[in-house]
Protein backbone atom coordinates (compact mmCIF):
# COMPACT_ATOMS: atom_id res chain seq x y z
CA UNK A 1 -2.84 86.84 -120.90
CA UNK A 2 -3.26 83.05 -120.21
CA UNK A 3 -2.22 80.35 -122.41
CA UNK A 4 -2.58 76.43 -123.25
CA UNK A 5 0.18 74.17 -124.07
CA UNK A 6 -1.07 70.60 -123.96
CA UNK A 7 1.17 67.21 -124.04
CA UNK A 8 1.19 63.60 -123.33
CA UNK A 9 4.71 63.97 -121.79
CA UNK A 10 6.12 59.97 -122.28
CA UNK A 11 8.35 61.50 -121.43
CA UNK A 12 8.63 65.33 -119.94
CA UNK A 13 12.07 65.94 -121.95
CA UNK A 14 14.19 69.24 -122.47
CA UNK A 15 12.31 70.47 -125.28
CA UNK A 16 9.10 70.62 -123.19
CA UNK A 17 10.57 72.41 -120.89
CA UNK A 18 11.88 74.98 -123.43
CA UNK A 19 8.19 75.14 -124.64
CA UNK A 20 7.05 75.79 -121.44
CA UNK A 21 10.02 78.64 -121.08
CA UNK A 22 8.93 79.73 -124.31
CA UNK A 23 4.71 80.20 -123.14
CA UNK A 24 5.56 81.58 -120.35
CA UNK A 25 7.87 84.54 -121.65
CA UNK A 26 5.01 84.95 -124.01
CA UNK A 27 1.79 85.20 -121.41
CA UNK A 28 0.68 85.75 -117.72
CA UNK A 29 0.00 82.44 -116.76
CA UNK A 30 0.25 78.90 -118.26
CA UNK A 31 -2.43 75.83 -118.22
CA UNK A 32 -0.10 72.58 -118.70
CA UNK A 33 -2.43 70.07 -119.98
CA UNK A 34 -1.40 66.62 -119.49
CA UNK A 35 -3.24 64.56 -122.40
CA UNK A 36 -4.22 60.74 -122.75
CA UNK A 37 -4.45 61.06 -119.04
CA UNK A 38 -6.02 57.88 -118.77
CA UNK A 39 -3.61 55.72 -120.59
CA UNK A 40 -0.10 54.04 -118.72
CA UNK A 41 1.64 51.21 -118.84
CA UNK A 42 1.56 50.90 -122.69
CA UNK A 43 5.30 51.35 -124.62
CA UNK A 44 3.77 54.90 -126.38
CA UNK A 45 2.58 55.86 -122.95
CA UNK A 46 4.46 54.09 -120.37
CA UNK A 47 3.92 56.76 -117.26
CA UNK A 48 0.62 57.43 -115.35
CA UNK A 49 -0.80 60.74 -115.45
CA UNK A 50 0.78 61.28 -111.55
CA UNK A 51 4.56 60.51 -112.88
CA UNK A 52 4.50 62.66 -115.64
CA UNK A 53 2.85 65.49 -113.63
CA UNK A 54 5.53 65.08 -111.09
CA UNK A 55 7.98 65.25 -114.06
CA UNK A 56 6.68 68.53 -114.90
CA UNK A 57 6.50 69.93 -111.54
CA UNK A 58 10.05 68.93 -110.29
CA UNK A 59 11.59 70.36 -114.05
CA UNK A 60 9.95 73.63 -113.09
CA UNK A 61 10.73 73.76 -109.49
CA UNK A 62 14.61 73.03 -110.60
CA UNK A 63 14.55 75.57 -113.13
CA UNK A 64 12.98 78.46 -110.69
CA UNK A 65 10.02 78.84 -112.37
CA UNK A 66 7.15 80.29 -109.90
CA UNK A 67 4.65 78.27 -109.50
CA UNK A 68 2.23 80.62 -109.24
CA UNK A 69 2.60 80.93 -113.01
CA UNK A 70 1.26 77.90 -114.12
CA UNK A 71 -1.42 74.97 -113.31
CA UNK A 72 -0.44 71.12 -114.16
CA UNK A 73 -3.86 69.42 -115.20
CA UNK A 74 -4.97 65.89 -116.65
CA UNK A 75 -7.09 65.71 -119.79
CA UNK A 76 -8.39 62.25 -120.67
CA UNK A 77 -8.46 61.36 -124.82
CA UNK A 78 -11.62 61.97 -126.01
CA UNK A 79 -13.48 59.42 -128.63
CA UNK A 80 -13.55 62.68 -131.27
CA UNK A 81 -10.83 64.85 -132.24
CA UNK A 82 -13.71 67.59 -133.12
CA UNK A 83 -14.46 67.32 -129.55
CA UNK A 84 -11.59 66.95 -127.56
CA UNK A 85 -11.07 70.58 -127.97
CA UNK A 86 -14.31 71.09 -125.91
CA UNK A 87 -13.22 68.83 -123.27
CA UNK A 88 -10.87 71.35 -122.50
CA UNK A 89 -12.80 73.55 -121.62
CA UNK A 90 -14.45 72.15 -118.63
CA UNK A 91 -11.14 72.35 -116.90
CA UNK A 92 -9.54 75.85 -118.50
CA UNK A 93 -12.60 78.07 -118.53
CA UNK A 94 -10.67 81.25 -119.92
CA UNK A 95 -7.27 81.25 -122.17
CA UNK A 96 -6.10 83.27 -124.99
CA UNK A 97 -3.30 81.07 -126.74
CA UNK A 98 -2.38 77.87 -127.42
CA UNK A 99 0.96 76.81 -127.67
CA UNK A 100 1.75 73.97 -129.96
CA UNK A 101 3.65 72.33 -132.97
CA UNK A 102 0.98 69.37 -133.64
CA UNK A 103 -0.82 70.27 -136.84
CA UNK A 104 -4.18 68.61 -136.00
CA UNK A 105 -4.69 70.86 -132.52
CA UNK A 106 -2.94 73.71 -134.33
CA UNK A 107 -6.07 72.89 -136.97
CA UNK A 108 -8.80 72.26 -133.98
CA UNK A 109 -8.23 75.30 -132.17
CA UNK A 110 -7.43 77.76 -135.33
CA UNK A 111 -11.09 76.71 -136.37
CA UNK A 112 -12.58 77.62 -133.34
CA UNK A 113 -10.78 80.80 -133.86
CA UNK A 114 -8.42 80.42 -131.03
CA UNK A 115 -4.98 82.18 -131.69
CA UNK A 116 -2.46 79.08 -131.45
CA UNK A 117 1.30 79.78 -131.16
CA UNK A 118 4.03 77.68 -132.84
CA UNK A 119 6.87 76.77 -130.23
CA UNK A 120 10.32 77.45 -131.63
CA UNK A 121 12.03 74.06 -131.22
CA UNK A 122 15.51 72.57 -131.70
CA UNK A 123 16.13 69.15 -132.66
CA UNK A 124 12.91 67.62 -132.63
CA UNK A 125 13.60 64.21 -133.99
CA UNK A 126 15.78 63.80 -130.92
CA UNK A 127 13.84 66.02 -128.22
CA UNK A 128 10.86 63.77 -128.27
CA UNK A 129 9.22 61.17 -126.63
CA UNK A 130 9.57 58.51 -129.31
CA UNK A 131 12.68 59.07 -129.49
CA UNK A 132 13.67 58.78 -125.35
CA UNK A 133 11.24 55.82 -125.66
CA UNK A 134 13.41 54.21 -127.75
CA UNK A 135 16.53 54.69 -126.19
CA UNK A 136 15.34 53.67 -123.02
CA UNK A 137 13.84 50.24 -124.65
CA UNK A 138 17.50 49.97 -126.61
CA UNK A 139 19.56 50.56 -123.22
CA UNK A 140 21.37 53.58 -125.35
CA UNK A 141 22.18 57.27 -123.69
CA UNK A 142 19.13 59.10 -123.32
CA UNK A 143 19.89 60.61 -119.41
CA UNK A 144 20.74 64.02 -121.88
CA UNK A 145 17.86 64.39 -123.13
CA UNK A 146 15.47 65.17 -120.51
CA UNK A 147 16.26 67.51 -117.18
CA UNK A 148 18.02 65.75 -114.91
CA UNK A 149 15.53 65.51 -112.08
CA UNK A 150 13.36 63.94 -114.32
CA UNK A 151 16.14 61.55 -115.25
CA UNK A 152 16.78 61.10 -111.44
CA UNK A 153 12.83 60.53 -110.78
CA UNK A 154 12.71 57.85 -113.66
CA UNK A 155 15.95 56.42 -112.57
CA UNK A 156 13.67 56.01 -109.04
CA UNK A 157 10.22 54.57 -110.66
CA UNK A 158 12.34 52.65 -112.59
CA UNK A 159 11.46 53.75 -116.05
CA UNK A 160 13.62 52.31 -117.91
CA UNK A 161 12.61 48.66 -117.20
CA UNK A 162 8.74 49.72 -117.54
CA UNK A 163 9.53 50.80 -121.16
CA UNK A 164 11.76 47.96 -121.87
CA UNK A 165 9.23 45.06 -120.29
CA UNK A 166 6.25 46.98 -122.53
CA UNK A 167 8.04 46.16 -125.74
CA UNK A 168 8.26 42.01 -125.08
């Protein structure tokens, strides 16, 4: 079985990588989608589509997970949430799940008829993005929230002062 789970990653933090734990004890083989591809260098999407795909990739090498089990791929926005479900589909030609907790693609793909999976997660007001953002831009503790070669690897690109200059 092959599934779906689709993400902006600002950034990749521990409870994507639980998701992605989850999919993958779930299915076959996993399509990471990396979403708003396009966009960087803004404070809700401070990473290029490159960073947070080597996010992703060094998390999952770390952790042991095969990479012959999954595929890390960019998916620009599209100008219609009705469509942007279609877009897909001109990079993942075949999949039987999607794996996600938004309600709007949880509603896009369920009308299509595509079975959608809800990922178990813990603390979600402090496992996201926003959140990280926010405590990078705030110079509070965040280094425990994400896996600590992406914490290394943002340490690097330095991170931290790209989110904190996007806010002036």
């Amino acid at each position: 079985m092959i599934g779906v789970y689709i993400g902006r990653f600002q950034p990749f933090h521990l409870g994507h990588l639980e998701a992605v734990k989850f999919a993958l004890s779930k299915i076959d083989f996993l399509y990471i989608i990396v979403g708003s591809a396009e966009k960087s260098h803004e404070y809700n999407n401070p990473f290029t589509v490159g960073e947070r795909i080597k996010m992703i990739r060094l998390s999952l090498e770390d952790k042991g997970i095969d990479c012959k089990k999954y595929m890390i791929l960019p998916l620009p926005d599209s100008y219609s949430h009705a469509l942007w479900t279609y877009h897909l589909e001109l990079l993942v030609v075949e999949y039987d799940v999607v794996f996600t907790n938004d309600p709007l693609t949880k509603r896009l793909f369920e009308e299509r008829k595509v079975k959608v999976i809800e990922v178990p997660l813990k603390n979600k007001e402090i496992f996201s993005g926003t959140e990280i953002r926010k405590r990078m831009a705030r110079g509070e503790e965040w280094k425990n929230l994400v896996p600590s070669k992406v914490f290394d690897y943002l340490i690097k690109i330095r991170g931290e002062e790209r989110v904190r200059a996007l806010i002036s």
